[in-house]
Each structure stands twice: as C-alpha cells, then as structure tokens.
C-alpha atoms as a PDB file:
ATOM      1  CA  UNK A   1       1.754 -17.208  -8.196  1.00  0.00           C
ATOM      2  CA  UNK A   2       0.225 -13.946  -7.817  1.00  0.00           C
ATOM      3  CA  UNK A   3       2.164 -10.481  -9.236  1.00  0.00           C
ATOM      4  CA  UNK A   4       2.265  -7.226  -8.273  1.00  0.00           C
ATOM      5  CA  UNK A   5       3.076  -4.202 -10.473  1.00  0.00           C
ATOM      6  CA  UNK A   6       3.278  -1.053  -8.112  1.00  0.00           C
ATOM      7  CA  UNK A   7       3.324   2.375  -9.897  1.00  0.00           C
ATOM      8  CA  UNK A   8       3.494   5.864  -8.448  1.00  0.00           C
ATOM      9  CA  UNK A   9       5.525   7.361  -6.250  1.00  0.00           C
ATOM     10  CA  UNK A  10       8.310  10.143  -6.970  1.00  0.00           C
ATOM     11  CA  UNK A  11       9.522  13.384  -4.816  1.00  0.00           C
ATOM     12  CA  UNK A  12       6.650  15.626  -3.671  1.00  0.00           C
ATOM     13  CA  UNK A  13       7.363  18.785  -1.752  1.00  0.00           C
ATOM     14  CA  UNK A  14       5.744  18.514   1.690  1.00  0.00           C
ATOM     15  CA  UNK A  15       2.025  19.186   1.975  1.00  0.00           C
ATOM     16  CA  UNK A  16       1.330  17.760  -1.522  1.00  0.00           C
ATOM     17  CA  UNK A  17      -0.145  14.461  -3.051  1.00  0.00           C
ATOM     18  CA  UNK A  18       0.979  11.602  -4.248  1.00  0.00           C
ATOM     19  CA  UNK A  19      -0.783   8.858  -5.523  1.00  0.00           C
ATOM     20  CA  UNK A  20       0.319   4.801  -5.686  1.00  0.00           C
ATOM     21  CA  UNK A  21      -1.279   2.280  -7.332  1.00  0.00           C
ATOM     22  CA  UNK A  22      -0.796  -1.701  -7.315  1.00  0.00           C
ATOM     23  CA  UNK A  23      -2.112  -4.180 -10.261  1.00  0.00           C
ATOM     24  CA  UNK A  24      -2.466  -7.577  -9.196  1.00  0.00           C
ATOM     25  CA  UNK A  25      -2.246 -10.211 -11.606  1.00  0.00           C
ATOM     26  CA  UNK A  26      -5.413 -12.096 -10.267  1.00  0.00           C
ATOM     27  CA  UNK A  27      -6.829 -13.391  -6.412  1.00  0.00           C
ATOM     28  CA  UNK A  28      -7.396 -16.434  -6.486  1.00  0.00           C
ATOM     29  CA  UNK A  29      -8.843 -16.219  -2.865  1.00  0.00           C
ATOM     30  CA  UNK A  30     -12.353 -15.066  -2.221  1.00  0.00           C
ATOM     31  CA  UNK A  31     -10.824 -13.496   1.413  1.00  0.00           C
ATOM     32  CA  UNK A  32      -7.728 -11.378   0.870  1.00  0.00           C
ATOM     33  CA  UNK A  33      -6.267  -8.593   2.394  1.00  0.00           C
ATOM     34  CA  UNK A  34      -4.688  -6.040   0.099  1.00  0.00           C
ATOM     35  CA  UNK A  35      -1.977  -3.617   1.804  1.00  0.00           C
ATOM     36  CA  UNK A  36       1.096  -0.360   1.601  1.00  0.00           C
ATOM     37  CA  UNK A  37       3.890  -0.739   3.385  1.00  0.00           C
ATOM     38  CA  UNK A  38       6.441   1.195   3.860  1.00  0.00           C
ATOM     39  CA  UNK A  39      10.342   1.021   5.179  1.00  0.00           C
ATOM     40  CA  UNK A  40      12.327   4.069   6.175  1.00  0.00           C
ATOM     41  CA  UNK A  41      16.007   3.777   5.853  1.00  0.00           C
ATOM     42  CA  UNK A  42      17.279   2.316   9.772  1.00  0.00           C
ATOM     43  CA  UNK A  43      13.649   1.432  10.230  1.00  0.00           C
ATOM     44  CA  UNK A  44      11.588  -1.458  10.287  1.00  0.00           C
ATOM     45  CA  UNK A  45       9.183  -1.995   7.595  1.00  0.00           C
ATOM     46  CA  UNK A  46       5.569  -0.730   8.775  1.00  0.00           C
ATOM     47  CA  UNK A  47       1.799  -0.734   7.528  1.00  0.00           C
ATOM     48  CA  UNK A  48       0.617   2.006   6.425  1.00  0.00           C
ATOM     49  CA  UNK A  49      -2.919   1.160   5.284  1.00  0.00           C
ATOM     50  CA  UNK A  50      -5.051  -2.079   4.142  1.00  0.00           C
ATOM     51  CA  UNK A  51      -7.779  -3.278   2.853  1.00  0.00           C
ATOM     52  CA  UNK A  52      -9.874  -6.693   3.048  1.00  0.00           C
ATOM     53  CA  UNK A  53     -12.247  -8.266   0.758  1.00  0.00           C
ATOM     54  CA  UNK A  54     -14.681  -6.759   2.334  1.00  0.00           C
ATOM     55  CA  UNK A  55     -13.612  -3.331   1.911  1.00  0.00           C
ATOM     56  CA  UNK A  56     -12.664  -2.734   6.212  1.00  0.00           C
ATOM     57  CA  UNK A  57      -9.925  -0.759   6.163  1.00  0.00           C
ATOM     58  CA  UNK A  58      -7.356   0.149   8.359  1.00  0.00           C
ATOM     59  CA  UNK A  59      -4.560   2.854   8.843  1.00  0.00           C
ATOM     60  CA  UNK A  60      -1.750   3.322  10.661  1.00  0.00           C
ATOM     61  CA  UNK A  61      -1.967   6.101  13.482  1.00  0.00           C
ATOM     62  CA  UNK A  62       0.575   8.762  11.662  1.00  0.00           C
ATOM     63  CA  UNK A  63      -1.445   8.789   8.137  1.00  0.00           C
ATOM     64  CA  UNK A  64      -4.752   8.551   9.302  1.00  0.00           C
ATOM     65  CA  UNK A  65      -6.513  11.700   7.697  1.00  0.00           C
ATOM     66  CA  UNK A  66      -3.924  12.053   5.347  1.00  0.00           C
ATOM     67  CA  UNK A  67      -4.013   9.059   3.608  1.00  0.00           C
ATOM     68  CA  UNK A  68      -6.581   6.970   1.688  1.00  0.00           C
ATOM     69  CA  UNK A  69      -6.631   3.167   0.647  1.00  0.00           C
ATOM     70  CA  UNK A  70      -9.157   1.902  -2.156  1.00  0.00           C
ATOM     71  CA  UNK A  71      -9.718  -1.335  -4.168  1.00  0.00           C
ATOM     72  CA  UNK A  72     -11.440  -2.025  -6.991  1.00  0.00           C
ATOM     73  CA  UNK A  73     -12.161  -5.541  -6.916  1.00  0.00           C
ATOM     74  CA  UNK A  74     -13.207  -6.068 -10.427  1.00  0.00           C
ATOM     75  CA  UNK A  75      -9.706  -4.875 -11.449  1.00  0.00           C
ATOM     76  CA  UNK A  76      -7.934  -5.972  -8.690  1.00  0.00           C
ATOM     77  CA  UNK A  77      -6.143  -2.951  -7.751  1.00  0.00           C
ATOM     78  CA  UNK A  78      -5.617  -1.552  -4.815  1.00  0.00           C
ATOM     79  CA  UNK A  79      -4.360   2.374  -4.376  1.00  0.00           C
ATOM     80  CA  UNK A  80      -3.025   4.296  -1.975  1.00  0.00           C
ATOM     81  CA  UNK A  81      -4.161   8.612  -1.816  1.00  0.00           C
ATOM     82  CA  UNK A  82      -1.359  10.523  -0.118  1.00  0.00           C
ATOM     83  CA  UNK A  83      -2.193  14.002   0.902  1.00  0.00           C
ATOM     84  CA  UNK A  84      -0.694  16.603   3.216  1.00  0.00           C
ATOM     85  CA  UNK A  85       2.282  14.442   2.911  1.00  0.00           C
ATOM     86  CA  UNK A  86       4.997  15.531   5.341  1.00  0.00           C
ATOM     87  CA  UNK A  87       8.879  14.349   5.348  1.00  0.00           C
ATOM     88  CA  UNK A  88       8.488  11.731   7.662  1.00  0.00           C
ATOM     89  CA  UNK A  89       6.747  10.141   5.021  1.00  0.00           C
ATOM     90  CA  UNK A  90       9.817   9.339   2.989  1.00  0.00           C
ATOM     91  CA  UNK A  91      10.391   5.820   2.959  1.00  0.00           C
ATOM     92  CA  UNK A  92      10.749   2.955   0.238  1.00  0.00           C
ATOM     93  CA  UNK A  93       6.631   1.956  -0.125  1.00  0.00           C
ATOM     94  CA  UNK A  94       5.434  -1.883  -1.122  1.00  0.00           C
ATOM     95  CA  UNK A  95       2.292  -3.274  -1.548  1.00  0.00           C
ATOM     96  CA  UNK A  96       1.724  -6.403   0.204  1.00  0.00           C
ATOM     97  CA  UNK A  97      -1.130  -8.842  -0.928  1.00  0.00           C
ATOM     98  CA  UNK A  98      -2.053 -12.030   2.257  1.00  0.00           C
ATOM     99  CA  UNK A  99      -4.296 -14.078   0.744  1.00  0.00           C
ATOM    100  CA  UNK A 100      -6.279 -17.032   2.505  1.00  0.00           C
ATOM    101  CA  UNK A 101      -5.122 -20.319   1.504  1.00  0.00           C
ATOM    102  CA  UNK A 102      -6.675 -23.536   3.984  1.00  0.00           C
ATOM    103  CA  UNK A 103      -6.079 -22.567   7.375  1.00  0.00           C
ATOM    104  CA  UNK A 104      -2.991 -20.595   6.896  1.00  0.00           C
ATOM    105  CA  UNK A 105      -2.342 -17.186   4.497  1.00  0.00           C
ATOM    106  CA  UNK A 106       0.243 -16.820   1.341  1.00  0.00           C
ATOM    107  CA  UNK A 107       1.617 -13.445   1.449  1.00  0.00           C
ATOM    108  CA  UNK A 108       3.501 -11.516  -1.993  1.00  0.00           C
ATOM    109  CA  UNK A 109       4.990  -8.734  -1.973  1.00  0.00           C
ATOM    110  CA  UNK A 110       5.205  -6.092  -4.802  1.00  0.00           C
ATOM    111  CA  UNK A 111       8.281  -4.110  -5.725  1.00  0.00           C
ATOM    112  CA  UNK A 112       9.579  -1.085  -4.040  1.00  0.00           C
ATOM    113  CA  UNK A 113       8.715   2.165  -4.450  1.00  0.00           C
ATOM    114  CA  UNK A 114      10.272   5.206  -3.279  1.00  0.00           C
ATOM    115  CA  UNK A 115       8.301   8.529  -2.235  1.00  0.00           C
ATOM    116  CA  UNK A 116      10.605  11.474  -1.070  1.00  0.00           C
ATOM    117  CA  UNK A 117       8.889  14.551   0.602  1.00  0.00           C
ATOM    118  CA  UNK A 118      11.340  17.529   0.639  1.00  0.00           C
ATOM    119  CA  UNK A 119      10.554  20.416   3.206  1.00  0.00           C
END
C-alpha cells in the first residue's frame, strides 16, 4: 500500500507562487507515473501536470508556462512549481501516483489540498 503525504498549498494573491509537494511512502514499481490533479468546485477533476519514471513530463494546456512538475526519485517526491498563478487556478489539488503492476496499473491518491488565488 503506497501513501501519500501532500503539503503546500494556501491562498496566494493572483500572479504569485505557490509551491506543492507530495512524499510517497515508497514505489515499489520500477515504471510509475507520478501526477497533480486538481478539482474545481462543479467541475470534474483534471490533470494538471505528471511525471514518469523517466522524467517525460506533461502539462495540461492552461498551466503550461506557469507551472512546473519535478521528482526526485531517490526521495520519492514529486512537486508541483506554481507561478503567475491566476484565479482560475483555485481548485482542491491531489497528487495521484499509477504505478505498473503485471499488465494492468494500481493508482493512489493523496489527500486534498486546497490553493485559493484571490484577484
């Protein structure tokens, strides 16, 4: 069972910086894919940014250039750079871990965390 202990987050006026982090309690798959996602309230849950084993990452269109994902596989972390962060980036934000298990994935989820850009 894998864990994951988000921290960051908190109210940020808009164009500053935020900065979220998520501890993972151990892979125990060499391929893995280590994500943020967020959830607006009304709205769906979305990705905002991941990152594989490998280090490819990838961003959703509205925080590309804004935002930056990073992992640090010998602590197995993975963080989340917020800048120029505008209101539409409020929104409840999770980190999501998929690792590769067989022929299938396992997928855990961390706990919430809620960023609030005031304009």
């Amino acid at each position: 069972q894998l864990k994951l202990v988000v921290s960051g987050g908190g109210l940020v006026q808009a164009g500053g910086s935020l900065r979220l982090s998520c501890g993972t309690s151990g892979i125990i798959s060499s391929i893995y894919i280590l994500g943020w996602y967020r959830q607006a309230p009304g709205k769906l849950r979305e990705l905002v940014a991941d990152i594989t084993h490998a280090g490819t990452t990838n961003y959703a269109d509205s925080v590309k250039g804004r935002f930056t994902i990073s992992g640090d596989n010998t602590k197995n972390t993975v963080s989340l750079q917020m800048n120029s962060l505008k209101p539409e980036d409020t929104a409840v934000y999770y980190c999501n871990a998929r690792l590769r298990y067989g022929s299938g994935w396992i997928e855990y989820w961390g706990q919430g965390t809620q960023v609030t850009v005031s304009s």
